[in-house]
C-alpha atoms as a PDB file:
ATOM      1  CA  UNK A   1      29.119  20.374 -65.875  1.00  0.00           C
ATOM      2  CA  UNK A   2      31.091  22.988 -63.943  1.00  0.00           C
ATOM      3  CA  UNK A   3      32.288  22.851 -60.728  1.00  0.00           C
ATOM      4  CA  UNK A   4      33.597  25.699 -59.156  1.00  0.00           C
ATOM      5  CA  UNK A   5      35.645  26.835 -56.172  1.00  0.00           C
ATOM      6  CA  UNK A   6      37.053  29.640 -54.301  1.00  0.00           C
ATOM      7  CA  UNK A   7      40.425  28.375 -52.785  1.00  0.00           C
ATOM      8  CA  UNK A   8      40.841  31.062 -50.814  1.00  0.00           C
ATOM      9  CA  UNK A   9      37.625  30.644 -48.748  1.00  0.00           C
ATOM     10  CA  UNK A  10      38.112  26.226 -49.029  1.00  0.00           C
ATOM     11  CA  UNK A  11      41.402  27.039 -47.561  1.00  0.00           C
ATOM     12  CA  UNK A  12      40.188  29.507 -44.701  1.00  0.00           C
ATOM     13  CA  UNK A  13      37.498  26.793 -43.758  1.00  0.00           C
ATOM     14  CA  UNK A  14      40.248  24.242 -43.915  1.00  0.00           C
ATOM     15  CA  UNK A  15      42.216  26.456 -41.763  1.00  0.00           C
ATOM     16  CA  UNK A  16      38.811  26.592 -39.272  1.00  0.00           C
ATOM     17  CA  UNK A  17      38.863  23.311 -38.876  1.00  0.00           C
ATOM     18  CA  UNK A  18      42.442  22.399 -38.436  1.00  0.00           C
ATOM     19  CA  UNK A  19      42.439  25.142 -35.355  1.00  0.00           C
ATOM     20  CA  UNK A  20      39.096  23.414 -34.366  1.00  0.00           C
ATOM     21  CA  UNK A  21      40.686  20.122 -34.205  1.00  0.00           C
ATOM     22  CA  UNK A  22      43.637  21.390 -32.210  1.00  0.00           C
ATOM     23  CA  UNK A  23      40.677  22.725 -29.591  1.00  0.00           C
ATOM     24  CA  UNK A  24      39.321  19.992 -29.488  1.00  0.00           C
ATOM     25  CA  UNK A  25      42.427  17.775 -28.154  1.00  0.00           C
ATOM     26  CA  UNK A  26      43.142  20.653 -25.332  1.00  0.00           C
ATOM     27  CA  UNK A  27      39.950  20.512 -24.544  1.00  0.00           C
ATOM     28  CA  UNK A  28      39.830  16.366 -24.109  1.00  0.00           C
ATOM     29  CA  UNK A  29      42.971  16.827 -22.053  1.00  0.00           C
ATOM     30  CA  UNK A  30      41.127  19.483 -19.481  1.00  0.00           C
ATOM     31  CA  UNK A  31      38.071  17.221 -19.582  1.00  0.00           C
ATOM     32  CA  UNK A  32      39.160  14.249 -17.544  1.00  0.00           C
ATOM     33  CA  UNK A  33      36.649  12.758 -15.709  1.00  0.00           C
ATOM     34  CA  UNK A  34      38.439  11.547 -12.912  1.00  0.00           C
ATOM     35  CA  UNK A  35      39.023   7.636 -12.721  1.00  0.00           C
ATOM     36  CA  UNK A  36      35.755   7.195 -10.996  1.00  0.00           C
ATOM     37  CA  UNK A  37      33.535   7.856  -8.266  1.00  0.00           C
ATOM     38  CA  UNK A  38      35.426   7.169  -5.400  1.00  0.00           C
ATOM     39  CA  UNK A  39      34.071   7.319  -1.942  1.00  0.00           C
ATOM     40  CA  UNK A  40      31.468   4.628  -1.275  1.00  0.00           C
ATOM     41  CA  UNK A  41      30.596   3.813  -4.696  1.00  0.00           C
ATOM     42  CA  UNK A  42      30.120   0.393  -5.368  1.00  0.00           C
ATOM     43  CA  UNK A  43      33.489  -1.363  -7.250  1.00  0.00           C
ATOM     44  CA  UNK A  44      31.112  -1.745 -10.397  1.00  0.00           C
ATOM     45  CA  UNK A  45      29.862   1.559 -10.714  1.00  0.00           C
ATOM     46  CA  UNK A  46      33.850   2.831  -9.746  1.00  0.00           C
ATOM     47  CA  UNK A  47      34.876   0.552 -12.678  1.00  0.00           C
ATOM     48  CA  UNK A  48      32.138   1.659 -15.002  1.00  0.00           C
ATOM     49  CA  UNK A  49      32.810   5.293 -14.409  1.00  0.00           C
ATOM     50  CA  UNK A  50      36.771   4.874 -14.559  1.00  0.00           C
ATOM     51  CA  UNK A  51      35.860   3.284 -18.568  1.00  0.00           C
ATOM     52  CA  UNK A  52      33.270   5.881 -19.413  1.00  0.00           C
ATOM     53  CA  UNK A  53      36.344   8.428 -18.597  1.00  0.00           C
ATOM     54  CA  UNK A  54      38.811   6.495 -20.655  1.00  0.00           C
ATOM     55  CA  UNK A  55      36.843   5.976 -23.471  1.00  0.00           C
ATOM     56  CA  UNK A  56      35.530   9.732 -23.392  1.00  0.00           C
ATOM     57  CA  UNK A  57      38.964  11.124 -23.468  1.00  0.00           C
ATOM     58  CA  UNK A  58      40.221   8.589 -26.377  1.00  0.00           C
ATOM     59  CA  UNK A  59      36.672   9.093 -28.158  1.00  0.00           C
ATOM     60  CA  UNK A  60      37.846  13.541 -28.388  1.00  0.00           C
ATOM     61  CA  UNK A  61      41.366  12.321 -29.351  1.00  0.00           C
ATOM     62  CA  UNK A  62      40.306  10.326 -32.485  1.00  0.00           C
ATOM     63  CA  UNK A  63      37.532  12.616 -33.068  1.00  0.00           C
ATOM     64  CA  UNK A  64      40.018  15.785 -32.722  1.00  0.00           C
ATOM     65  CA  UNK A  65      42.849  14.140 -35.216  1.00  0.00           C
ATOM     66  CA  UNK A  66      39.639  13.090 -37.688  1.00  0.00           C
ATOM     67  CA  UNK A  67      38.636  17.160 -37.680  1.00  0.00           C
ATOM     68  CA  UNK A  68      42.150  18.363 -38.357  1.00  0.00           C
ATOM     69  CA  UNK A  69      42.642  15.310 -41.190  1.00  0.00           C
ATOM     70  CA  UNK A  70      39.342  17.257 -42.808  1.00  0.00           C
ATOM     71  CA  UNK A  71      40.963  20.680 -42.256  1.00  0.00           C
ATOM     72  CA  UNK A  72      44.297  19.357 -44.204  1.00  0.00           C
ATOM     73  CA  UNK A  73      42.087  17.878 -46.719  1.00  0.00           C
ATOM     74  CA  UNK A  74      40.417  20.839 -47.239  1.00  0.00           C
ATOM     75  CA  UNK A  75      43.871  22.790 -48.221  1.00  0.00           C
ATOM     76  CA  UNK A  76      44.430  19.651 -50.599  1.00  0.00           C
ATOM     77  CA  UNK A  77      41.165  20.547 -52.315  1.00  0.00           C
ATOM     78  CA  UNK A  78      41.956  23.881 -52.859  1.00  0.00           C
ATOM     79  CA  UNK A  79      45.578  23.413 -54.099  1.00  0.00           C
ATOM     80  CA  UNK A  80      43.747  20.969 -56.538  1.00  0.00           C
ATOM     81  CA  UNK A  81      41.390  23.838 -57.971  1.00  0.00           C
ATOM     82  CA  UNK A  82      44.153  26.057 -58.027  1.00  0.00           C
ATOM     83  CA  UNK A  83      46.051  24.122 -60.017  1.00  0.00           C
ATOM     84  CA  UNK A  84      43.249  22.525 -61.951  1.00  0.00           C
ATOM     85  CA  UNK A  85      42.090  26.602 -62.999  1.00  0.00           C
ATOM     86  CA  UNK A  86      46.027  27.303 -64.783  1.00  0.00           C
END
Protein backbone atom coordinates (compact mmCIF):
# COMPACT_ATOMS: atom_id res chain seq x y z
CA UNK A 1 0.00 0.00 0.00
CA UNK A 2 1.20 3.56 -0.59
CA UNK A 3 0.36 6.43 1.11
CA UNK A 4 1.29 9.59 -0.10
CA UNK A 5 1.59 13.24 0.89
CA UNK A 6 2.42 16.64 -0.15
CA UNK A 7 3.94 18.40 2.99
CA UNK A 8 3.90 21.46 1.60
CA UNK A 9 0.10 21.68 1.04
CA UNK A 10 -0.51 19.38 4.80
CA UNK A 11 1.52 22.14 6.18
CA UNK A 12 -0.36 25.18 4.47
CA UNK A 13 -3.73 23.54 5.69
CA UNK A 14 -2.12 23.12 9.05
CA UNK A 15 -1.15 26.65 8.86
CA UNK A 16 -5.18 27.41 7.88
CA UNK A 17 -6.21 26.06 10.72
CA UNK A 18 -3.84 27.24 13.33
CA UNK A 19 -4.81 31.04 12.04
CA UNK A 20 -8.46 29.70 12.15
CA UNK A 21 -8.15 28.73 15.66
CA UNK A 22 -6.56 32.00 16.67
CA UNK A 23 -9.99 33.64 14.97
CA UNK A 24 -11.84 31.83 16.58
CA UNK A 25 -10.68 32.87 20.31
CA UNK A 26 -10.90 36.80 19.18
CA UNK A 27 -13.90 36.17 18.00
CA UNK A 28 -15.32 34.34 21.47
CA UNK A 29 -13.82 37.32 23.25
CA UNK A 30 -16.00 40.01 20.99
CA UNK A 31 -18.97 37.66 21.34
CA UNK A 32 -19.99 38.12 24.93
CA UNK A 33 -23.38 37.87 25.51
CA UNK A 34 -23.80 40.08 28.24
CA UNK A 35 -24.46 38.44 31.78
CA UNK A 36 -28.12 38.36 31.10
CA UNK A 37 -31.20 40.01 30.34
CA UNK A 38 -31.44 42.58 32.71
CA UNK A 39 -34.37 44.85 33.01
CA UNK A 40 -37.51 43.04 34.17
CA UNK A 41 -36.55 39.64 33.35
CA UNK A 42 -37.45 37.20 35.71
CA UNK A 43 -34.20 36.06 38.19
CA UNK A 44 -34.48 32.55 36.37
CA UNK A 45 -34.43 33.54 32.96
CA UNK A 46 -31.46 36.40 34.15
CA UNK A 47 -29.63 33.33 35.59
CA UNK A 48 -30.26 31.09 32.64
CA UNK A 49 -29.10 33.66 30.18
CA UNK A 50 -25.97 34.77 32.38
CA UNK A 51 -24.92 30.51 32.00
CA UNK A 52 -25.84 30.23 28.36
CA UNK A 53 -23.18 33.29 28.01
CA UNK A 54 -20.59 31.61 30.14
CA UNK A 55 -20.76 28.43 28.74
CA UNK A 56 -20.87 29.93 25.05
CA UNK A 57 -17.73 31.84 25.55
CA UNK A 58 -15.80 28.74 27.32
CA UNK A 59 -17.52 26.32 24.64
CA UNK A 60 -15.30 28.84 21.49
CA UNK A 61 -12.29 28.76 23.89
CA UNK A 62 -11.95 24.91 24.03
CA UNK A 63 -13.24 24.62 20.64
CA UNK A 64 -10.62 27.42 19.35
CA UNK A 65 -7.43 25.67 21.29
CA UNK A 66 -8.91 22.04 19.83
CA UNK A 67 -8.66 23.76 16.02
CA UNK A 68 -5.17 25.13 16.51
CA UNK A 69 -4.03 21.55 18.37
CA UNK A 70 -5.27 20.08 14.68
CA UNK A 71 -3.38 22.85 12.83
CA UNK A 72 -0.01 21.88 14.91
CA UNK A 73 -0.79 18.36 14.27
CA UNK A 74 -1.06 18.86 10.88
CA UNK A 75 2.74 20.36 10.64
CA UNK A 76 3.66 17.10 12.74
CA UNK A 77 2.23 15.04 9.90
CA UNK A 78 4.03 16.61 7.38
CA UNK A 79 7.47 16.73 9.12
CA UNK A 80 6.70 12.91 9.48
CA UNK A 81 6.36 12.40 5.55
CA UNK A 82 9.17 14.50 5.05
CA UNK A 83 11.26 12.66 6.93
CA UNK A 84 9.67 9.32 6.28
CA UNK A 85 10.38 10.16 2.06
CA UNK A 86 14.67 10.57 2.82
Amino acid sequence: MLIANDPAQTRSAGSALTTAGSELLCAAGAAQLGSGAGGDATPRTDAALGMLSSDWGSGLRTLSAQIESLGRYADLVATAFERAGD
